[in-house]
Each structure stands twice: as structure tokens, then as C-alpha cells.
C-alpha atoms as a PDB file:
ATOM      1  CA  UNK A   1       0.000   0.000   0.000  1.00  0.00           C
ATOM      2  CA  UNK A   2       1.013   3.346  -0.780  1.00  0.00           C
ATOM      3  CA  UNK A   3      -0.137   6.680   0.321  1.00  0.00           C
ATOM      4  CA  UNK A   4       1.835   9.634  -0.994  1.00  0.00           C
ATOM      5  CA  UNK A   5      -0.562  11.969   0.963  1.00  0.00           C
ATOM      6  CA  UNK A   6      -0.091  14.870  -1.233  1.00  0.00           C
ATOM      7  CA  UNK A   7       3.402  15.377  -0.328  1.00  0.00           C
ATOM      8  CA  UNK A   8       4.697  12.873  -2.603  1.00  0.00           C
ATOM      9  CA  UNK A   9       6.473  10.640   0.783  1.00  0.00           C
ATOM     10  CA  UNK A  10       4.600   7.772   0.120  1.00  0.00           C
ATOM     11  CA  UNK A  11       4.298   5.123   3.146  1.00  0.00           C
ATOM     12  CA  UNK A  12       4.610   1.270   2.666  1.00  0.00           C
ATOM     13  CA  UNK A  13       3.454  -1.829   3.749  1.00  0.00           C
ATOM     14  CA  UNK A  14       5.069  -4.893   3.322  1.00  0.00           C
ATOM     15  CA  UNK A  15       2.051  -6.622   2.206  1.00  0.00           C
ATOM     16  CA  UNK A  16       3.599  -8.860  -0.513  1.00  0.00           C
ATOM     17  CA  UNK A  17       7.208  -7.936   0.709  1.00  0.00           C
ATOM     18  CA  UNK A  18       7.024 -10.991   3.378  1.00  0.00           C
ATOM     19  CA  UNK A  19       8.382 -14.418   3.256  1.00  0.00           C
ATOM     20  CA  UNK A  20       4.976 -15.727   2.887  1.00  0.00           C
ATOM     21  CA  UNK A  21       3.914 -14.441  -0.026  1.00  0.00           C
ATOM     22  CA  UNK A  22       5.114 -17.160  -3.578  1.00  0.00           C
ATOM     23  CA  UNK A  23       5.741 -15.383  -6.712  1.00  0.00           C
ATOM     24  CA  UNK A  24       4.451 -15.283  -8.755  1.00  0.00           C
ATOM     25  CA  UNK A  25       1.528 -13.354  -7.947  1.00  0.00           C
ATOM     26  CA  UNK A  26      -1.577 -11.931  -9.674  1.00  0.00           C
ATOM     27  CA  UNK A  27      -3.483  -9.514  -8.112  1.00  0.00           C
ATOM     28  CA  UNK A  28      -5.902  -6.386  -8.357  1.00  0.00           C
ATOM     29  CA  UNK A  29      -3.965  -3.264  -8.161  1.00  0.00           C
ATOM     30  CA  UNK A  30      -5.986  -0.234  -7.325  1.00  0.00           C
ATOM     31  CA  UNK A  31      -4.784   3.396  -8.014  1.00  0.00           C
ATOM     32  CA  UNK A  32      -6.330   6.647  -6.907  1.00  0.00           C
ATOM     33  CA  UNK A  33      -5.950   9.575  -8.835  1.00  0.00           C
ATOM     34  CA  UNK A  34      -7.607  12.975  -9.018  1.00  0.00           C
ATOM     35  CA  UNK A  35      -9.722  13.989 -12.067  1.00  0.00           C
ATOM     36  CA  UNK A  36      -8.349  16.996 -13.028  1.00  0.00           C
ATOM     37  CA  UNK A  37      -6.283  14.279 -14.509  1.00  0.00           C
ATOM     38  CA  UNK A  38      -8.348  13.458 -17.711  1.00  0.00           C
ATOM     39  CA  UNK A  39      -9.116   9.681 -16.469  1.00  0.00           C
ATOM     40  CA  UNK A  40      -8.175   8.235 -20.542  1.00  0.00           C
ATOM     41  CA  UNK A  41      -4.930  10.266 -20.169  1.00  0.00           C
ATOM     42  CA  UNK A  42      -4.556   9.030 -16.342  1.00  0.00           C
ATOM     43  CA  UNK A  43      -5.117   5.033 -18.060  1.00  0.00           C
ATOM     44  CA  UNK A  44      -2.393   5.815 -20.453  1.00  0.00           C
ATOM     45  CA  UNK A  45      -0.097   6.932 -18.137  1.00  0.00           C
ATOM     46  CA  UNK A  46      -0.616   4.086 -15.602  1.00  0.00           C
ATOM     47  CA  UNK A  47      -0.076   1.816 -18.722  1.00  0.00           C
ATOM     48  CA  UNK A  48       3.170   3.600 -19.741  1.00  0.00           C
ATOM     49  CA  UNK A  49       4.631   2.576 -16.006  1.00  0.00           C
ATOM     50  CA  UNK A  50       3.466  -0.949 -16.201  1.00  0.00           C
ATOM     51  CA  UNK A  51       4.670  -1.466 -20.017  1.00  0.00           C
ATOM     52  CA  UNK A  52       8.440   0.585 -18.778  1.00  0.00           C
ATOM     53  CA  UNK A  53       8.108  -2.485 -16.060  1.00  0.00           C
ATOM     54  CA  UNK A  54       7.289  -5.161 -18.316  1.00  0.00           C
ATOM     55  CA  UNK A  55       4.138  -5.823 -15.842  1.00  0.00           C
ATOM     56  CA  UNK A  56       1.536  -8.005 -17.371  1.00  0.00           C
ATOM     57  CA  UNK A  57      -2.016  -6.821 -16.825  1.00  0.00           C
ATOM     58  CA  UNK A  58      -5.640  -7.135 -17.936  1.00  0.00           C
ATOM     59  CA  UNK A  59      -8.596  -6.122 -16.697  1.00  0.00           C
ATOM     60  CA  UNK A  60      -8.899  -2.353 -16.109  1.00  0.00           C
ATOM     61  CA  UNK A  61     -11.862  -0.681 -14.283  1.00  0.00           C
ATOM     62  CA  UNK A  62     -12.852   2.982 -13.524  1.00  0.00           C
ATOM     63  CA  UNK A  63     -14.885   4.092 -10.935  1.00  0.00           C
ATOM     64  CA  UNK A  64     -15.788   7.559  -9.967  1.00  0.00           C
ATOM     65  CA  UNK A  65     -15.574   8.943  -6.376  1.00  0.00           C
ATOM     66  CA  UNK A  66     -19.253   9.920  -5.296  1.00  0.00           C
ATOM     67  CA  UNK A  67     -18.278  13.563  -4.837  1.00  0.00           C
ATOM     68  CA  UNK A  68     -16.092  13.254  -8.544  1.00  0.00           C
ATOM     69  CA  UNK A  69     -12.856  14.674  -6.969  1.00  0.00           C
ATOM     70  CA  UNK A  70     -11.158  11.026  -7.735  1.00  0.00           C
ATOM     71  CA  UNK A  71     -11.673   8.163  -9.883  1.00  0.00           C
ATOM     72  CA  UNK A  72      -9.880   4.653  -8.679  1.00  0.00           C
ATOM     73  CA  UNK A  73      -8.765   2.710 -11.660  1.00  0.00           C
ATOM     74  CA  UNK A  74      -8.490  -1.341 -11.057  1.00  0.00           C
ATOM     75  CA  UNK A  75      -5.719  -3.848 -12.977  1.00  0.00           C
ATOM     76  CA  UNK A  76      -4.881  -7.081 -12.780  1.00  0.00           C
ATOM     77  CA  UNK A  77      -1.633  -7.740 -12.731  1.00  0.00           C
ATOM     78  CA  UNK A  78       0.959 -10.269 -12.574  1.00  0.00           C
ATOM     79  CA  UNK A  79       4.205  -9.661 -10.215  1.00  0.00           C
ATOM     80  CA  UNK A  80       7.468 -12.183 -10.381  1.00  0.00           C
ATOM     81  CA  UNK A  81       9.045 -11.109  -7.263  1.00  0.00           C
ATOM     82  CA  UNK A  82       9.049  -9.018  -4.314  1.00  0.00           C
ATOM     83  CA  UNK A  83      11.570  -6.192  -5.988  1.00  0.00           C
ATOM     84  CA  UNK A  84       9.534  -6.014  -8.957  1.00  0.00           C
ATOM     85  CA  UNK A  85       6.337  -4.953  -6.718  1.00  0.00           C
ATOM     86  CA  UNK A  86       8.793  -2.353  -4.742  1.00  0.00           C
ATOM     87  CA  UNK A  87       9.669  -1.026  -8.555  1.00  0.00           C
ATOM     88  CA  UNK A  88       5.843  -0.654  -9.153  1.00  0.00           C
ATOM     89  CA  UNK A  89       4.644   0.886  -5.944  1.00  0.00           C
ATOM     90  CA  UNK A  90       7.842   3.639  -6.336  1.00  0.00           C
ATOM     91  CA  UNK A  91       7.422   4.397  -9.664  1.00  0.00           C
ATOM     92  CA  UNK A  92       3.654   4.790  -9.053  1.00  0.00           C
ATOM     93  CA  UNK A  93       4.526   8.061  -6.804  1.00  0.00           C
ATOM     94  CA  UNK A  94       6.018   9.660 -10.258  1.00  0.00           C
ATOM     95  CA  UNK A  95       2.448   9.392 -12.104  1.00  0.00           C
ATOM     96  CA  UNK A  96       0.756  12.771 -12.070  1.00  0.00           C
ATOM     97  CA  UNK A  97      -2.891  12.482 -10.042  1.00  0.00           C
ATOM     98  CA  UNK A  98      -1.737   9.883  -8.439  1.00  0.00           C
ATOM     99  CA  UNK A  99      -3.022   9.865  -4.913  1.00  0.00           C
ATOM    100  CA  UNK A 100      -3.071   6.865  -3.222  1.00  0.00           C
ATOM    101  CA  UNK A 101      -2.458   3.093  -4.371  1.00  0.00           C
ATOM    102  CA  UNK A 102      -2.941  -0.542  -2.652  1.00  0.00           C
END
């Protein structure tokens, strides 16, 4: 989970960090970002980061915030190792919007 709480420090949780977890993984990755992002241009961008990664991932949902400041976008994807989901959750910080991720 990441939170970068408008001040771009994000915090972390070792949620898939742990010696429990097997990779590979597949899982639903869920991104907040504002809307004065255009939300197609806010897609794109979150694609650009997994592609750069070489994360597979399928899937994508939008949903709007009920007061329409944010809309949460929802991917599968596929993770091979615990450094790999460290890259992701860091590089997620860099997308513009981006407001909180788990």
C-alpha cells in the first residue's frame, strides 16, 4: 500500500514484501488519482509505467468517487518477485494524479 498523501512521501506496507507471499503473484492493483487528470490520459499513463516495467495486466476498471474529486482505476496484474512490486509501488509516486495506491 502506498499513500503519498499529497506530499509525494509515500508510506509502505510490506504486504507482498514478506516471506509468505510465492511469486508469482496476480493480483488487483488499485490506483487513486484525481480527475483533473483526464481519467483516458490518467489510463495511459498508468499503462506507460506498467509497459516501462514489463508488468503483465488485464482487466482495467474505472470508478468515480461519489463527490467526482477522484476516480480509482483497477488492474490485474501479474508480479514475479518481491523487488519487482517495490519497482511498481515507487514508480507509481512519479504518475501525475496519483493519490493513493494498494
Amino acid at each position: 500500500m502506498t499513500n503519498t498523501g499529497g506530499n509525494g512521501r509515500g508510506k509502505s506496507c510490506n504486504l507482498f514484501c514478506g516471506e509468505s507471499v510465492n511469486y508469482p503473484v496476480s493480483f488487483d492493483l488499485k490506483v487513486i488519482i484525481e480527475t483533473s487528470i483526464h481519467a483516458d490520459e490518467s489510463q495511459k499513463n498508468l499503462e506507460t509505467l506498467l509497459n516501462k516495467l514489463k508488468v503483465p495486466f488485464s482487466d482495467w476498471r474505472r470508478r468515480l468517487s461519489s463527490g467526482g474529486k477522484y476516480i480509482s482505476f483497477t488492474v490485474n496484474v501479474d508480479i514475479d518477485s518481491a523487488e519487482l512490486l517495490k519497482k511498481v509501488y515507487a514508480r507509481l509516486k512519479e504518475v501525475p494524479g496519483v493519490k493513493f495506491a494498494i
